[in-house]
Each structure stands twice: as C-alpha cells, then as structure tokens.
PDB file of N, CA and C in Angstrom:
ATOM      1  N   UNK A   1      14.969  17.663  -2.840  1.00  0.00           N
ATOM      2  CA  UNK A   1      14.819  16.414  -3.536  1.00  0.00           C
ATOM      3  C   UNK A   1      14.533  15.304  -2.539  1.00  0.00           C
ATOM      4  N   UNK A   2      13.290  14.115  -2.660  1.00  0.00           N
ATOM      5  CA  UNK A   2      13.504  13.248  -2.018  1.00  0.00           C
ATOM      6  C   UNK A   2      14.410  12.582  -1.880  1.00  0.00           C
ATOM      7  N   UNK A   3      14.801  11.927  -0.633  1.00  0.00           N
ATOM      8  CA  UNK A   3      16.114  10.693  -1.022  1.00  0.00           C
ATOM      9  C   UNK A   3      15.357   9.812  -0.688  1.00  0.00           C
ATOM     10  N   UNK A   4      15.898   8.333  -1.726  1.00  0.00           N
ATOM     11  CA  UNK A   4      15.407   7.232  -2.213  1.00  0.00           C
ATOM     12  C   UNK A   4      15.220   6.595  -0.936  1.00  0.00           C
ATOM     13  N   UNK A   5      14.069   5.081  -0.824  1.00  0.00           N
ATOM     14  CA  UNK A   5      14.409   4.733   0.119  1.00  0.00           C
ATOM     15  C   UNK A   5      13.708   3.081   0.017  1.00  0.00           C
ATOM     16  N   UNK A   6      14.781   2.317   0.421  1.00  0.00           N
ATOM     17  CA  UNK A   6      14.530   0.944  -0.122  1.00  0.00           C
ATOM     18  C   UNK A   6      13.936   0.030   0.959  1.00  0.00           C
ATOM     19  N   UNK A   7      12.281   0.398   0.669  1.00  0.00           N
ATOM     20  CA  UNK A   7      11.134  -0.211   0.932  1.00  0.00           C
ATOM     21  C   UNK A   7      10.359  -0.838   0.415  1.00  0.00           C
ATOM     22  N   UNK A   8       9.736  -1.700   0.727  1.00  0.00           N
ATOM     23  CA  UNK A   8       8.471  -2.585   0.265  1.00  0.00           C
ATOM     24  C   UNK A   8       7.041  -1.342   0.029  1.00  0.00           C
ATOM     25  N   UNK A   9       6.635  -0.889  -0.754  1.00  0.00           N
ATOM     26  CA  UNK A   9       5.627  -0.003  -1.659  1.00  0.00           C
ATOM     27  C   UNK A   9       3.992  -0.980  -1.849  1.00  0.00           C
ATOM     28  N   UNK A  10       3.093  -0.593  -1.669  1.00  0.00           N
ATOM     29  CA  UNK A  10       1.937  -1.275  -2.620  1.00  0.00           C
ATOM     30  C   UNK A  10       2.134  -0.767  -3.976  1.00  0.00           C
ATOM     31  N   UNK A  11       1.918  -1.707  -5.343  1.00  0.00           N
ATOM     32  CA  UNK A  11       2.067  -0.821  -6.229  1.00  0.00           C
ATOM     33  C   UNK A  11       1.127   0.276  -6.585  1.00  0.00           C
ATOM     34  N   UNK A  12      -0.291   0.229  -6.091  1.00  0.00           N
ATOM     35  CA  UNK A  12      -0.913   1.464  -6.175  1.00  0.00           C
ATOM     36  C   UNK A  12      -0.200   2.607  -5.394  1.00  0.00           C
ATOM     37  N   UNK A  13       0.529   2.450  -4.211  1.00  0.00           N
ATOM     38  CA  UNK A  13       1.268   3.508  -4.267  1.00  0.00           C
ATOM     39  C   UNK A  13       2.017   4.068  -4.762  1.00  0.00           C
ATOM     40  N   UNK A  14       2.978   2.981  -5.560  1.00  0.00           N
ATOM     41  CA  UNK A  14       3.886   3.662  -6.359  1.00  0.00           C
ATOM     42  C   UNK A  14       3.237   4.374  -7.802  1.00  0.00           C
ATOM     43  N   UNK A  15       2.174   3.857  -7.868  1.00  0.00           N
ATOM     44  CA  UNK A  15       1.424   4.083  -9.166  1.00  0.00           C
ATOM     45  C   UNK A  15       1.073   6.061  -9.007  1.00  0.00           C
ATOM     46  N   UNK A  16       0.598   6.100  -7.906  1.00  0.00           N
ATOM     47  CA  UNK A  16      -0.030   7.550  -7.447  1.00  0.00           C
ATOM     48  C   UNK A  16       1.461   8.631  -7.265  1.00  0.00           C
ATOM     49  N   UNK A  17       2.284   7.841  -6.677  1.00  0.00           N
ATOM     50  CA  UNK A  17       3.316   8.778  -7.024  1.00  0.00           C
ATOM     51  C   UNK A  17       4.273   8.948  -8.006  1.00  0.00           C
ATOM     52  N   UNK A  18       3.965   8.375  -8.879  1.00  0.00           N
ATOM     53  CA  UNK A  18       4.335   8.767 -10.326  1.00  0.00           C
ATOM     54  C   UNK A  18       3.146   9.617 -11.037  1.00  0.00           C
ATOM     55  N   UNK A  19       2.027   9.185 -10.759  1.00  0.00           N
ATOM     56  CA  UNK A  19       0.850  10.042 -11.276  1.00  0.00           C
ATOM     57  C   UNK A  19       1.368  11.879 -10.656  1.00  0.00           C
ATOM     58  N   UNK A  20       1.827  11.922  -9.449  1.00  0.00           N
ATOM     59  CA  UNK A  20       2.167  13.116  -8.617  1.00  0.00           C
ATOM     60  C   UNK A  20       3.276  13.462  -9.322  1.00  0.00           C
ATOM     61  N   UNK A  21       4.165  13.196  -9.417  1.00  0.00           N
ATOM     62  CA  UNK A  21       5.433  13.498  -9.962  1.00  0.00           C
ATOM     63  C   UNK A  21       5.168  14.257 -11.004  1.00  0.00           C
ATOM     64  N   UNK A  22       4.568  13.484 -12.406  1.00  0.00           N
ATOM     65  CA  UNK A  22       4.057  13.829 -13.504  1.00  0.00           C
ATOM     66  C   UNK A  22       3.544  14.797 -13.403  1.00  0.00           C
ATOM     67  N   UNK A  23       2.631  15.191 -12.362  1.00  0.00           N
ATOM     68  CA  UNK A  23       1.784  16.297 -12.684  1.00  0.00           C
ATOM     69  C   UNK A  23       2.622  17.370 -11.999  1.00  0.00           C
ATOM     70  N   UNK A  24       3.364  17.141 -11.086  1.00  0.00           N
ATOM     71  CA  UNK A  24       4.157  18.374 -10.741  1.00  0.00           C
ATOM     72  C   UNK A  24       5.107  18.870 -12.218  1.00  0.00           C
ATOM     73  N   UNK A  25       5.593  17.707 -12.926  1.00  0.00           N
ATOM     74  CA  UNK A  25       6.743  18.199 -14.369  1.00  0.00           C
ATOM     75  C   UNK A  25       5.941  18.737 -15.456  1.00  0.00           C
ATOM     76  N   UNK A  26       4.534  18.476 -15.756  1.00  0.00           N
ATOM     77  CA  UNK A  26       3.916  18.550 -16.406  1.00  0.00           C
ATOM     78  C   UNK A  26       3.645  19.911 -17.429  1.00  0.00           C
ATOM     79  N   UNK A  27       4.179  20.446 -18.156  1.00  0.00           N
ATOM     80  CA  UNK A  27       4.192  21.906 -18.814  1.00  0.00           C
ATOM     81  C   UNK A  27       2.880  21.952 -19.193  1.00  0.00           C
ATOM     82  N   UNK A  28       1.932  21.022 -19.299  1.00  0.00           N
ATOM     83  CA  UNK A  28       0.606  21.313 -19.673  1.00  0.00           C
ATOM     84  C   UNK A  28      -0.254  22.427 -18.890  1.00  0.00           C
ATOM     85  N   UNK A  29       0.664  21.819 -17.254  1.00  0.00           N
ATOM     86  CA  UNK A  29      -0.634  22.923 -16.582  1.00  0.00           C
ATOM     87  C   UNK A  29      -1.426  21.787 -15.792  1.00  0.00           C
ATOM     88  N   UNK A  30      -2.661  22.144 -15.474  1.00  0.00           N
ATOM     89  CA  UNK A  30      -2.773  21.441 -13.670  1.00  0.00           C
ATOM     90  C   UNK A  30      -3.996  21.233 -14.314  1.00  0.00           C
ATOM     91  N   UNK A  31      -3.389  19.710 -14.568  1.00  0.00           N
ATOM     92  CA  UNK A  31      -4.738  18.385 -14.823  1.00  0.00           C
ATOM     93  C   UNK A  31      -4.375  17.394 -13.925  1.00  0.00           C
ATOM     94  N   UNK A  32      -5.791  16.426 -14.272  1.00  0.00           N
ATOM     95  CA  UNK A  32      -5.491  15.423 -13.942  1.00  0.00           C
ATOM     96  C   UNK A  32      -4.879  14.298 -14.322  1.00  0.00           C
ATOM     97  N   UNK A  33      -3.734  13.541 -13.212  1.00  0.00           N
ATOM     98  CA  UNK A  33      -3.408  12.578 -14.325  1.00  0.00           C
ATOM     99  C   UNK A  33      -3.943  10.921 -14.282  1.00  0.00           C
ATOM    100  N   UNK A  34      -4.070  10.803 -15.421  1.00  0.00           N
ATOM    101  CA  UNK A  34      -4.743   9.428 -15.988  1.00  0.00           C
ATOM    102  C   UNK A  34      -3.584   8.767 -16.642  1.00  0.00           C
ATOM    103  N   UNK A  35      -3.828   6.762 -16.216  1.00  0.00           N
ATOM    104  CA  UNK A  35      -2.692   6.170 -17.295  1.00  0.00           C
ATOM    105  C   UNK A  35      -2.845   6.478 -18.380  1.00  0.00           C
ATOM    106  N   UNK A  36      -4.258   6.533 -18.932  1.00  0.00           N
ATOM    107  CA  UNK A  36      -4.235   6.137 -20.789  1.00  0.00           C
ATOM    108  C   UNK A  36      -3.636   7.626 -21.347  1.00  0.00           C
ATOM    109  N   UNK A  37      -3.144   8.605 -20.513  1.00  0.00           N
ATOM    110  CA  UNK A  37      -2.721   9.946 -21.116  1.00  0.00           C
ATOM    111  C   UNK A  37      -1.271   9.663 -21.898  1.00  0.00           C
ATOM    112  N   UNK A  38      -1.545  10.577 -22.778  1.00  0.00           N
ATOM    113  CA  UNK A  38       0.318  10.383 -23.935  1.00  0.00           C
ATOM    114  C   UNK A  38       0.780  11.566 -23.203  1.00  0.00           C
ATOM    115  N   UNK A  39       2.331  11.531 -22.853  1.00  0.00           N
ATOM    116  CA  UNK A  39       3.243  12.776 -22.490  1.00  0.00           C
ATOM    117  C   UNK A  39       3.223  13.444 -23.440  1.00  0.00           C
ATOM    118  N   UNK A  40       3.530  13.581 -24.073  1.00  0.00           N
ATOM    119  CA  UNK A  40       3.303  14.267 -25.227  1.00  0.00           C
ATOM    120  C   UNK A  40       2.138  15.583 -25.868  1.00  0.00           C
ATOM    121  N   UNK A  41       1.232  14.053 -26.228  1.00  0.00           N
ATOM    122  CA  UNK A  41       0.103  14.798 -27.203  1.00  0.00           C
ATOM    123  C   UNK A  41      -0.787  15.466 -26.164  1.00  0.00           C
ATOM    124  N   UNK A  42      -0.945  14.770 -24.570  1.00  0.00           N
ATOM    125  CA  UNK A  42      -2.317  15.233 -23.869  1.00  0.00           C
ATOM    126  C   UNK A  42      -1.487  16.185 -22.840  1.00  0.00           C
ATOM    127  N   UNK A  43      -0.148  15.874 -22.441  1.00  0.00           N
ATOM    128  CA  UNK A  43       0.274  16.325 -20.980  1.00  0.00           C
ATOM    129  C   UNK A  43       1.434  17.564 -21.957  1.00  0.00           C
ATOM    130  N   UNK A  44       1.294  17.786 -23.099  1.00  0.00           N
ATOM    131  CA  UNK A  44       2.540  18.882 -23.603  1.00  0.00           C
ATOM    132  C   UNK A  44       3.843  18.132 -23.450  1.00  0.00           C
ATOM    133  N   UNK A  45       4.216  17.564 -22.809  1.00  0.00           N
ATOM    134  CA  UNK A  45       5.920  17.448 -22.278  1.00  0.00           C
ATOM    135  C   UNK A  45       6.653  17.731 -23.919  1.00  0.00           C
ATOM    136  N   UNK A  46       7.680  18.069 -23.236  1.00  0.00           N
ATOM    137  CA  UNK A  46       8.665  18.440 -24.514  1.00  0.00           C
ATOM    138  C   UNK A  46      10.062  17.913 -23.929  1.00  0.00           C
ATOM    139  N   UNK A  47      10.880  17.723 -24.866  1.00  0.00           N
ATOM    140  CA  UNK A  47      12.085  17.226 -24.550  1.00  0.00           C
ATOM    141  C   UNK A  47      13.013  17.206 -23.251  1.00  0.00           C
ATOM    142  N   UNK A  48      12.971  18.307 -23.022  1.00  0.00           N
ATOM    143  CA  UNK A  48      13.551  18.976 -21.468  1.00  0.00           C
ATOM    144  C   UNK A  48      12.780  18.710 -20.608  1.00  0.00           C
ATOM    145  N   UNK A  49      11.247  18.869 -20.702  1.00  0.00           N
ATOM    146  CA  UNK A  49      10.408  18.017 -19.622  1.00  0.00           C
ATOM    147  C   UNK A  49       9.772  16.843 -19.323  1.00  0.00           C
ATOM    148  N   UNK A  50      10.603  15.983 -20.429  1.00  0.00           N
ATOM    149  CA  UNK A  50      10.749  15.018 -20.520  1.00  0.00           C
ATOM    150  C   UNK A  50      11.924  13.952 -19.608  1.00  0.00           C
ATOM    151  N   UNK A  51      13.105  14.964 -19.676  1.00  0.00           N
ATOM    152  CA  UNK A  51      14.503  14.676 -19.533  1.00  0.00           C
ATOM    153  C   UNK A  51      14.373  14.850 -17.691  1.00  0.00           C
ATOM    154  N   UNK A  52      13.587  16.212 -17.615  1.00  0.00           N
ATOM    155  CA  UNK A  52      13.121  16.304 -15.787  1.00  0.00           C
ATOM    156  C   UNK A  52      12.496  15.060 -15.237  1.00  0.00           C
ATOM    157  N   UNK A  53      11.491  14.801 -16.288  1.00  0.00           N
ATOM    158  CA  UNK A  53      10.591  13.504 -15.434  1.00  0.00           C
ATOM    159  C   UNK A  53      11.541  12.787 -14.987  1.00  0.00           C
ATOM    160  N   UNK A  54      12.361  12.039 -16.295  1.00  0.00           N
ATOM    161  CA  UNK A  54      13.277  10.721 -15.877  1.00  0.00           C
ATOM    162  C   UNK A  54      14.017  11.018 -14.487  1.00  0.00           C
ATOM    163  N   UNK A  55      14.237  11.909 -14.756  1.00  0.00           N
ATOM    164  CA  UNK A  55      15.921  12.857 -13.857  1.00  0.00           C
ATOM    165  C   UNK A  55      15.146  12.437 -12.137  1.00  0.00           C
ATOM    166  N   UNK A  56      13.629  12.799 -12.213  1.00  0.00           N
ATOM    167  CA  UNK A  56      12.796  13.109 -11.040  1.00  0.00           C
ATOM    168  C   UNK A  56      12.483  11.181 -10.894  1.00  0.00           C
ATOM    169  N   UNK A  57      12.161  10.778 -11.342  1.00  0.00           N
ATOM    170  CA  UNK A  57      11.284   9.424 -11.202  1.00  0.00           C
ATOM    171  C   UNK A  57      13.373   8.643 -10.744  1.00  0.00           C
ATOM    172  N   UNK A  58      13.829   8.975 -11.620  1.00  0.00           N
ATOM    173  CA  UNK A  58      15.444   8.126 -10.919  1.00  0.00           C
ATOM    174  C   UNK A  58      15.412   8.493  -9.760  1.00  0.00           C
ATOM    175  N   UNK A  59      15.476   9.818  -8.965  1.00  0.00           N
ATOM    176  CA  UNK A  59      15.735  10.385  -7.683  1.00  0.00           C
ATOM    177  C   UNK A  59      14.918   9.618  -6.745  1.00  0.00           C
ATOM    178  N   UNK A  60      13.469   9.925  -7.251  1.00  0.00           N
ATOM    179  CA  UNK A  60      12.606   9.320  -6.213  1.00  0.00           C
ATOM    180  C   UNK A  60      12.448   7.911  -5.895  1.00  0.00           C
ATOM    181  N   UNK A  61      13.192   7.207  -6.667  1.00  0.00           N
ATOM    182  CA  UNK A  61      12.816   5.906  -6.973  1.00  0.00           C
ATOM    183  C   UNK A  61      14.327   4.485  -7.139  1.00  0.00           C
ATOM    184  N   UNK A  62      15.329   5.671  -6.769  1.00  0.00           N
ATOM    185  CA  UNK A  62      16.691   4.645  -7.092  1.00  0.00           C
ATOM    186  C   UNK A  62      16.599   4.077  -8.221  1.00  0.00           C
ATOM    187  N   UNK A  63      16.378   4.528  -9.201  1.00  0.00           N
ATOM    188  CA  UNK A  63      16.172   3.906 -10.815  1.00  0.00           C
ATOM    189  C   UNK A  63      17.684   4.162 -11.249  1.00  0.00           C
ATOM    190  N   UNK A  64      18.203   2.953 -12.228  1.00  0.00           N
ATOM    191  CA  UNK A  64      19.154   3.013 -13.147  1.00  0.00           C
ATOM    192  C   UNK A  64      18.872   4.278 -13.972  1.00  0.00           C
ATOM    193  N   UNK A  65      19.879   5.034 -14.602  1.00  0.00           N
ATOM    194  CA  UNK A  65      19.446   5.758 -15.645  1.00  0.00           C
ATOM    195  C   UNK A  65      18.985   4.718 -16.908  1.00  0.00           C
ATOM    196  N   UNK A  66      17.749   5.298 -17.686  1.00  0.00           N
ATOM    197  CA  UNK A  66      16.890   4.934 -18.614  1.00  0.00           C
ATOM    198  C   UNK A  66      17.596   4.866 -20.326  1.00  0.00           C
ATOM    199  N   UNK A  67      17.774   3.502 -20.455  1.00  0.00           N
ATOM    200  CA  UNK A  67      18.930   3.414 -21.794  1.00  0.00           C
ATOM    201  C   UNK A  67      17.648   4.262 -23.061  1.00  0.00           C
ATOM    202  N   UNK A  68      18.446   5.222 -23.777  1.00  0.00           N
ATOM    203  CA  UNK A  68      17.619   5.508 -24.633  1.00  0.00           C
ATOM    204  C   UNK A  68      16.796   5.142 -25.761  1.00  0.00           C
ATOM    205  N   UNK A  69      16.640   3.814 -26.060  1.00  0.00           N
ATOM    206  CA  UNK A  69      15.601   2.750 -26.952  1.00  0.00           C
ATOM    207  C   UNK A  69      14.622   3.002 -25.670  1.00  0.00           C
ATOM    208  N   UNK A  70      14.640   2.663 -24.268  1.00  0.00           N
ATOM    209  CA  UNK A  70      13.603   2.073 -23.629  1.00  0.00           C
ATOM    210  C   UNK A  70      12.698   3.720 -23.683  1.00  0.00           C
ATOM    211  N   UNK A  71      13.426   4.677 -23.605  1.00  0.00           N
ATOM    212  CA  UNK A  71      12.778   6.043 -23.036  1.00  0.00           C
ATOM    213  C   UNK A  71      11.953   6.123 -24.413  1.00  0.00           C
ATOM    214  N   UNK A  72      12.399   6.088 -25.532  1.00  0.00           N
ATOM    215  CA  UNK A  72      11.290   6.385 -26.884  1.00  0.00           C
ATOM    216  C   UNK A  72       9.915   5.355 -27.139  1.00  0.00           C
ATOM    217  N   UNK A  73      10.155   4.323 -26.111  1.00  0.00           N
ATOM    218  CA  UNK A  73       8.933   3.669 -26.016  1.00  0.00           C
ATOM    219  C   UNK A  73       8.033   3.890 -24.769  1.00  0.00           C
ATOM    220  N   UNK A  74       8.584   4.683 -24.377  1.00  0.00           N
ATOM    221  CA  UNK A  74       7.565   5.308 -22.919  1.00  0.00           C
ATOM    222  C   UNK A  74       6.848   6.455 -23.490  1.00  0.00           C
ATOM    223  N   UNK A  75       5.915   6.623 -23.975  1.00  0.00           N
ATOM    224  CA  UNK A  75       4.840   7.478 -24.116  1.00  0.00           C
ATOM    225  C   UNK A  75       3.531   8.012 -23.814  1.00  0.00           C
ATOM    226  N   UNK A  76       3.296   6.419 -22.510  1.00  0.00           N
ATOM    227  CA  UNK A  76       2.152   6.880 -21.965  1.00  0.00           C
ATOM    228  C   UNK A  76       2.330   6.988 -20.326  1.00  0.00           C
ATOM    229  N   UNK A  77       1.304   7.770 -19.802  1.00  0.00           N
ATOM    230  CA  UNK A  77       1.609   7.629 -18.339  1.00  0.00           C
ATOM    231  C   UNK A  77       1.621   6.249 -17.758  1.00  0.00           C
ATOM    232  N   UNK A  78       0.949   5.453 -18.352  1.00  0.00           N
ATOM    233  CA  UNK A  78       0.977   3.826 -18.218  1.00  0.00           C
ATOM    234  C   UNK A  78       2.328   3.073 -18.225  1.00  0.00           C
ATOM    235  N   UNK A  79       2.879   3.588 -19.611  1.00  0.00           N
ATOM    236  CA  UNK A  79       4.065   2.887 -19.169  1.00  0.00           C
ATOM    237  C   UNK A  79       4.999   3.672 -18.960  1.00  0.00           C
ATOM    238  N   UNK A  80       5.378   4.593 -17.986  1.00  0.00           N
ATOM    239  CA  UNK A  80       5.866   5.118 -17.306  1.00  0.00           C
ATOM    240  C   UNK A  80       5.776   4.723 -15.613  1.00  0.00           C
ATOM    241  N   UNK A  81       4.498   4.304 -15.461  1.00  0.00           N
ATOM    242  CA  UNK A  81       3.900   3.381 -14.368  1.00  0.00           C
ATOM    243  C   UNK A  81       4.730   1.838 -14.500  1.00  0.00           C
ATOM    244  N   UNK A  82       4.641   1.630 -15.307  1.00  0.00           N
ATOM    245  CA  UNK A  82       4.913   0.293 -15.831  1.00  0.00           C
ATOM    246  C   UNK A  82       6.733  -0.105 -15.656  1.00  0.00           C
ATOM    247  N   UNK A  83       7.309   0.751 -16.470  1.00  0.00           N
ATOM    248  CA  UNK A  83       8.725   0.686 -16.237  1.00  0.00           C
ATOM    249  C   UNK A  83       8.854   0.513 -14.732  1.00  0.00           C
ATOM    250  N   UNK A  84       8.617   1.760 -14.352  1.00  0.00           N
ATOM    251  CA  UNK A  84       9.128   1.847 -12.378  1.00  0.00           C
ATOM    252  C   UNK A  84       8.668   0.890 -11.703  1.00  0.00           C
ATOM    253  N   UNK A  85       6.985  -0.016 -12.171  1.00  0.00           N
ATOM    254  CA  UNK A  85       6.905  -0.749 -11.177  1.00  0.00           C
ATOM    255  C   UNK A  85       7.939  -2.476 -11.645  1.00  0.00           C
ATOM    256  N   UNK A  86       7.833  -2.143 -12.198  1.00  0.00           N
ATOM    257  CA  UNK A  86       8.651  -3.534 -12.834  1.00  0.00           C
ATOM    258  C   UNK A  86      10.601  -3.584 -12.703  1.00  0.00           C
ATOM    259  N   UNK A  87      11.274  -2.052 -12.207  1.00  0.00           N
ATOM    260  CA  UNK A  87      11.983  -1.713 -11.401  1.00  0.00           C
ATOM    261  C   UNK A  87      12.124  -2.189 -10.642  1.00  0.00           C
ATOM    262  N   UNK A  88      11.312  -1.758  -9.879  1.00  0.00           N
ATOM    263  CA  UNK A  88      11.127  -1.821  -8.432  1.00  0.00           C
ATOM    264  C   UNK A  88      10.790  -3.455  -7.943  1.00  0.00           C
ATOM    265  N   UNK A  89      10.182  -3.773  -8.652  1.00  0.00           N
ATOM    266  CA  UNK A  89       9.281  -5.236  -8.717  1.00  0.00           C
ATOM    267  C   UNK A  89      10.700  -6.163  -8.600  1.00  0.00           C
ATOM    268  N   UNK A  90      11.790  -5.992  -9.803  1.00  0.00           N
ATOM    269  CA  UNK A  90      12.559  -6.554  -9.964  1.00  0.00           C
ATOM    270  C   UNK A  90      13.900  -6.703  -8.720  1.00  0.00           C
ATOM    271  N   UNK A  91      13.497  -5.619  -7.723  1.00  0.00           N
ATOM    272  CA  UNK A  91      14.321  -5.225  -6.453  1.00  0.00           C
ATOM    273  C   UNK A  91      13.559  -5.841  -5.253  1.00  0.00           C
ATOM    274  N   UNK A  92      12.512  -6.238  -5.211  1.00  0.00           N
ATOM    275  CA  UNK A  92      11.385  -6.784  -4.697  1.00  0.00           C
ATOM    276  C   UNK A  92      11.075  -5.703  -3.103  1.00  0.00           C
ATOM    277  N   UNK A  93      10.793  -4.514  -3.960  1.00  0.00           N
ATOM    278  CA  UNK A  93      10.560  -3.226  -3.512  1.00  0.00           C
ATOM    279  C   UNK A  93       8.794  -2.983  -3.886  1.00  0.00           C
ATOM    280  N   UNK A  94       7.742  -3.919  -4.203  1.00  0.00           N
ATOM    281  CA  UNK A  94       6.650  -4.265  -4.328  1.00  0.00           C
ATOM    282  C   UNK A  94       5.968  -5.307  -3.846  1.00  0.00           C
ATOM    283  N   UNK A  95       5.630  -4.473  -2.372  1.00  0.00           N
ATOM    284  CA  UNK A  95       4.673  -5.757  -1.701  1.00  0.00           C
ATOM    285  C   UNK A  95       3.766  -6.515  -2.950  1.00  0.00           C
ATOM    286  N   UNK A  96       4.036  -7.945  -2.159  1.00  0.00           N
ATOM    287  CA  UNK A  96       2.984  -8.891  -3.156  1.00  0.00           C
ATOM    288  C   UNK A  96       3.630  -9.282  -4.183  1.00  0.00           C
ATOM    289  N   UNK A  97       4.752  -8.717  -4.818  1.00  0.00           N
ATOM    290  CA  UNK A  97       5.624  -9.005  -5.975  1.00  0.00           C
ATOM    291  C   UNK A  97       6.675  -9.350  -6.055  1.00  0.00           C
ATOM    292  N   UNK A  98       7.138 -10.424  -6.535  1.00  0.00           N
ATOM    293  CA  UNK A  98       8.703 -10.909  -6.311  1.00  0.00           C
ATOM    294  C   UNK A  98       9.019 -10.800  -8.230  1.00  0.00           C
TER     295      UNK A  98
END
C-alpha cells in the first residue's frame, strides 16, 4: 500500500492518479480511463469495487472516510477527480490552490 504523503501535487497529477487507481480497481477490465466515464454503467464497478476504490483513494490520498450521501453522488470518474481534488485543495495539498 502506498503511504500518504503531505505534499503540494499539480492537480493534473492528482487527476492521473486517480485515473490509475481506477483502472487498477476497475472489474471492467483494461480500458482507458476518461472523466466523462460512469463507474458503474461504462467501468462495471459493483458494490465491493466500489467500496475498494474509496478504501484505495483514502490510503493514497489521507482522505477522511467518505460520509455515505456524498459516495451515492460520485458516479463519474469526474467527480471522483473532483471530491479528492477539492480534499486535498482544502489541505492546500494543490499547487496553485488555496
């Protein structure tokens, strides 16, 4: 497992390694990943590989665990991008972003 590490990120980096992450949890199988993709409908995820992503994106990323209203509105790889950088943003762990 990575351990977390509390640095200043570009957010295109953090963006690509959530794109990586994803595609490593991904039960679909070895695509590419795009924001406008649904976990779901385009990438397969199912409940349990759903529950890995979070589990994986907290590890890598020192994330709070994800209150469950916010997780049923994460459905795209976008805002899955979106949550973490705005995380992170909020830790001012995003060069350029306070």
């Amino acid at each position: 497992m990575t351990e977390a590490v509390a640095e200043e990120r570009s957010e295109e980096e953090v963006r690509q390694t959530i794109r990586g992450i994803i595609a490593e949890v991904a039960p679909g199988g070895d695509v590419e990943i795009r924001s406008d993709m649904n976990l779901v409908e385009d990438l397969s995820f199912h409940s349990l590989a759903l529950l890995e992503l979070a589990f994986t994106l907290e590890d890598e990323f020192d994330l709070p665990p994800i209150d469950e209203t916010v997780a049923r509105a994460i459905t795209t790889v976008a805002k899955v991008e979106q949550h973490v950088v705005d995380n992170l943003a909020g830790r001012g762990e995003i060069a350029g972003r306070e």
